[in-house]
N, C-alpha and C. Protein backbone atom coordinates (compact mmCIF):
# COMPACT_ATOMS: atom_id res chain seq x y z
N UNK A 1 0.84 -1.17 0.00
CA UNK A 1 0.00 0.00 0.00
C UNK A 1 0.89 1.24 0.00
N UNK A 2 0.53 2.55 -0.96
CA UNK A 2 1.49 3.23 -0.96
C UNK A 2 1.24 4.56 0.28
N UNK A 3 2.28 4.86 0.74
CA UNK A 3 2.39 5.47 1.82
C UNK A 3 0.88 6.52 2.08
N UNK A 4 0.24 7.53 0.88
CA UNK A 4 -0.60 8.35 0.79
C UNK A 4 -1.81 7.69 1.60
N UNK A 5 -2.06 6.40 0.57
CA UNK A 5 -3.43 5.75 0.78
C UNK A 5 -3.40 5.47 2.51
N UNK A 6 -2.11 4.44 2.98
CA UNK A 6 -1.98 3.91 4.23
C UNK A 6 -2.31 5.59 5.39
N UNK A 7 -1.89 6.28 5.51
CA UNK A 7 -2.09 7.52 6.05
C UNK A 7 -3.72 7.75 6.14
N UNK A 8 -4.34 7.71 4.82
CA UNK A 8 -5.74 8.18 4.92
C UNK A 8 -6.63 7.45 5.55
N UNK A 9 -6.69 5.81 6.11
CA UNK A 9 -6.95 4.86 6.59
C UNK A 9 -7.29 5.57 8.01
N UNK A 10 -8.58 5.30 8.68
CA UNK A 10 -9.21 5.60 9.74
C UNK A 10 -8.92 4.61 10.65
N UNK A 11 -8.92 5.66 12.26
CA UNK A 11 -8.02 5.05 12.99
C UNK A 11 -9.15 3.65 13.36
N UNK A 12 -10.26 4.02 13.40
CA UNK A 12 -11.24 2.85 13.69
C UNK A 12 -11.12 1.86 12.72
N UNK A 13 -10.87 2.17 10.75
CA UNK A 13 -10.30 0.50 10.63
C UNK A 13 -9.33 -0.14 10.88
N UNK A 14 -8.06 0.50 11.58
CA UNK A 14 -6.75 -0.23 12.05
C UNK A 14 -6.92 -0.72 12.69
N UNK A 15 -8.10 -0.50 13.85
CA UNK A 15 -8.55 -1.01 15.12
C UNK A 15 -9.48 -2.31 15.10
N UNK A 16 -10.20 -1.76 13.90
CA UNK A 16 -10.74 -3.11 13.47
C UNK A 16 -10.14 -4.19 12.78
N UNK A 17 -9.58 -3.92 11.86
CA UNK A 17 -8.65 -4.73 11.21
C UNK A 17 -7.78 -5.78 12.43
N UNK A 18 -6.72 -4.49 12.90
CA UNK A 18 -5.46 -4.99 13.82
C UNK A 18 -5.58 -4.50 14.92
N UNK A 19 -6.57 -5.03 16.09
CA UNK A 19 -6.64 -4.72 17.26
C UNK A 19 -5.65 -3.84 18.69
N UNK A 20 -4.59 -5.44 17.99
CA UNK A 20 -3.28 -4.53 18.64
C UNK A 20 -2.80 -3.72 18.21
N UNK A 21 -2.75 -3.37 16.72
CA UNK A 21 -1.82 -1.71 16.59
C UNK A 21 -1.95 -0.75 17.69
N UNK A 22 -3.17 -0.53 18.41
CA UNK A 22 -3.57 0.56 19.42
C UNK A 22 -1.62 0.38 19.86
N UNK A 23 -1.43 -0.45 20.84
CA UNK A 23 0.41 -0.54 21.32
C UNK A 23 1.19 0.28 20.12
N UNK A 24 1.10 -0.05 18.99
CA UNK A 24 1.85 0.92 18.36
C UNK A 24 1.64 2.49 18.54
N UNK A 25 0.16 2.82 18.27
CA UNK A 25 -0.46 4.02 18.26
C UNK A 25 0.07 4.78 19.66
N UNK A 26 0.06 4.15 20.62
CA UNK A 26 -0.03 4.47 21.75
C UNK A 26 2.35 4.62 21.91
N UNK A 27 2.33 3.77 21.64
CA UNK A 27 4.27 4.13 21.43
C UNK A 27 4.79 5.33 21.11
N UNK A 28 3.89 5.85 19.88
CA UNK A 28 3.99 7.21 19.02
C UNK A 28 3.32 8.31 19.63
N UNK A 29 2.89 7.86 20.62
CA UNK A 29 2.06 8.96 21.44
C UNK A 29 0.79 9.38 21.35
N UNK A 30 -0.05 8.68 20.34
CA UNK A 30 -1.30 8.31 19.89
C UNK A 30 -2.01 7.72 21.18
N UNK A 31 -2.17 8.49 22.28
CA UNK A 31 -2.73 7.62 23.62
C UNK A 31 -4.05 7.34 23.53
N UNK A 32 -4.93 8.42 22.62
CA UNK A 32 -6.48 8.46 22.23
C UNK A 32 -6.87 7.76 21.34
N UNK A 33 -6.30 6.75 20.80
CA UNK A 33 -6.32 5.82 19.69
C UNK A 33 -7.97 5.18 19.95
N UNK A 34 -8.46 5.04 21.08
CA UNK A 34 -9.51 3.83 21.08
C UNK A 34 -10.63 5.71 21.51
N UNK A 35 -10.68 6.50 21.92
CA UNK A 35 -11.68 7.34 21.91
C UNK A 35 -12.36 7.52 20.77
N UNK A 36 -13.78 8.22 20.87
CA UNK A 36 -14.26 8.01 19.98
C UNK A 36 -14.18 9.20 19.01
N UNK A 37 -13.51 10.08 19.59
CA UNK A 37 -13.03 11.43 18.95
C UNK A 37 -11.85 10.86 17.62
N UNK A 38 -11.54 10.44 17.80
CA UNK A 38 -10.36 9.77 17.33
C UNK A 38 -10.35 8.84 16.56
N UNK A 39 -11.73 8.15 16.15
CA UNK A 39 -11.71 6.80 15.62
C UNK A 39 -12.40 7.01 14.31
N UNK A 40 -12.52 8.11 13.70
CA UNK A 40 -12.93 8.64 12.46
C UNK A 40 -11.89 9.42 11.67
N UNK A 41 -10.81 9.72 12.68
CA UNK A 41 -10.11 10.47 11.79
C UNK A 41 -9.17 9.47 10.94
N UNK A 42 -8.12 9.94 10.29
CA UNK A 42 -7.24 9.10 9.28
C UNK A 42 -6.21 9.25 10.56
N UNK A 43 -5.16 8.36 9.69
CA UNK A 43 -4.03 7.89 10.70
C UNK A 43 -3.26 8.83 10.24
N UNK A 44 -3.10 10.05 9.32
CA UNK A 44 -2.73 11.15 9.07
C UNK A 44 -2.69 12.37 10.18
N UNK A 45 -4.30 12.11 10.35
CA UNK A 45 -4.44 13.40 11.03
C UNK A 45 -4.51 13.21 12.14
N UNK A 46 -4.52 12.20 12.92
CA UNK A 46 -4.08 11.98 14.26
C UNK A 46 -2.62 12.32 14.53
N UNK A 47 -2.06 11.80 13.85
CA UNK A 47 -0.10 12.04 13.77
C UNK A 47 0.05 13.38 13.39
N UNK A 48 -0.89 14.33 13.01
CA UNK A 48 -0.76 15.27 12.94
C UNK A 48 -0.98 16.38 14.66
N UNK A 49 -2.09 16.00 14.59
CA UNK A 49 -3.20 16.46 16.25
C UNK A 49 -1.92 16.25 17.46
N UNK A 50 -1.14 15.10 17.39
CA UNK A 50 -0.24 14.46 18.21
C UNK A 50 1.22 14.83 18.07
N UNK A 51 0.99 15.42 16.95
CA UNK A 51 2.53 15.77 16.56
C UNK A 51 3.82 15.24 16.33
N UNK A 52 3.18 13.34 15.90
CA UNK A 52 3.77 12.39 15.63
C UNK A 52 4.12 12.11 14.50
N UNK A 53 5.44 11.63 14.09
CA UNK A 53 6.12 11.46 12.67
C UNK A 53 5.67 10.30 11.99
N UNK A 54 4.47 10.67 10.89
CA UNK A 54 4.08 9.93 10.13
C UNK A 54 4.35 8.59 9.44
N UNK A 55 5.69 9.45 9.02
CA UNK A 55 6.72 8.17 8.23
C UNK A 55 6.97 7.14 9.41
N UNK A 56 7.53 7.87 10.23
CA UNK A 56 8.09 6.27 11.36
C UNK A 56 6.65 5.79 11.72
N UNK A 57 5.48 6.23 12.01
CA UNK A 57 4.39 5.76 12.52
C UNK A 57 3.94 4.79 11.31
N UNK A 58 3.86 5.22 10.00
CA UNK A 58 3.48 4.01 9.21
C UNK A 58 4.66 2.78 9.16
N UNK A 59 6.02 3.09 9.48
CA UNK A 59 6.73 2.11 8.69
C UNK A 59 6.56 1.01 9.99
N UNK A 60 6.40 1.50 11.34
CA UNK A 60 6.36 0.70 12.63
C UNK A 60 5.26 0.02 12.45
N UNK A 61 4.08 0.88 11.85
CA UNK A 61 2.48 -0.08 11.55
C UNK A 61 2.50 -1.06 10.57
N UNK A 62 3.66 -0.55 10.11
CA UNK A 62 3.81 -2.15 8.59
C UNK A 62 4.24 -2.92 8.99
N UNK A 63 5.13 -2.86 10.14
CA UNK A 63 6.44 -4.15 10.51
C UNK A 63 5.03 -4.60 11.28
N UNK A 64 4.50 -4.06 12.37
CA UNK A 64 3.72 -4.23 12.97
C UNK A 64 2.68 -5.67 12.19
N UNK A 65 2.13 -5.05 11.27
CA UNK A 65 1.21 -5.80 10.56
C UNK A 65 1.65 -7.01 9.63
């Protein structure tokens, strides 16, 4: 998946998908990962809100997955 698409991905389907990513989310400082404020946005704009580095947050969610 190329980096753009993976980013736009809502944090509620990672959660659904891959339960445990939340541990990743939460590593990167993503602590609101399971709120419900939070579970509509993309995995973009959370790493944004959080002020977390995208790139390492997807490449950790790939090894992850």
């Amino acid at each position: 998946m190329r980096e753009e698409e993976a980013g736009d991905i809502s944090i509620a389907d990672i959660l659904r998908n891959y339960p445990n990513a939340r541990t990743i989310l939460e590593r990167h400082g993503i602590s609101c990962a399971g709120c419900e404020a939070f579970l509509l946005d993309s995995l973009r704009e959370a790493a944004r809100v959080y002020g977390v580095d995208i790139d390492s947050l997807l490449k950790d969610l790939e090894w992850f997955i």
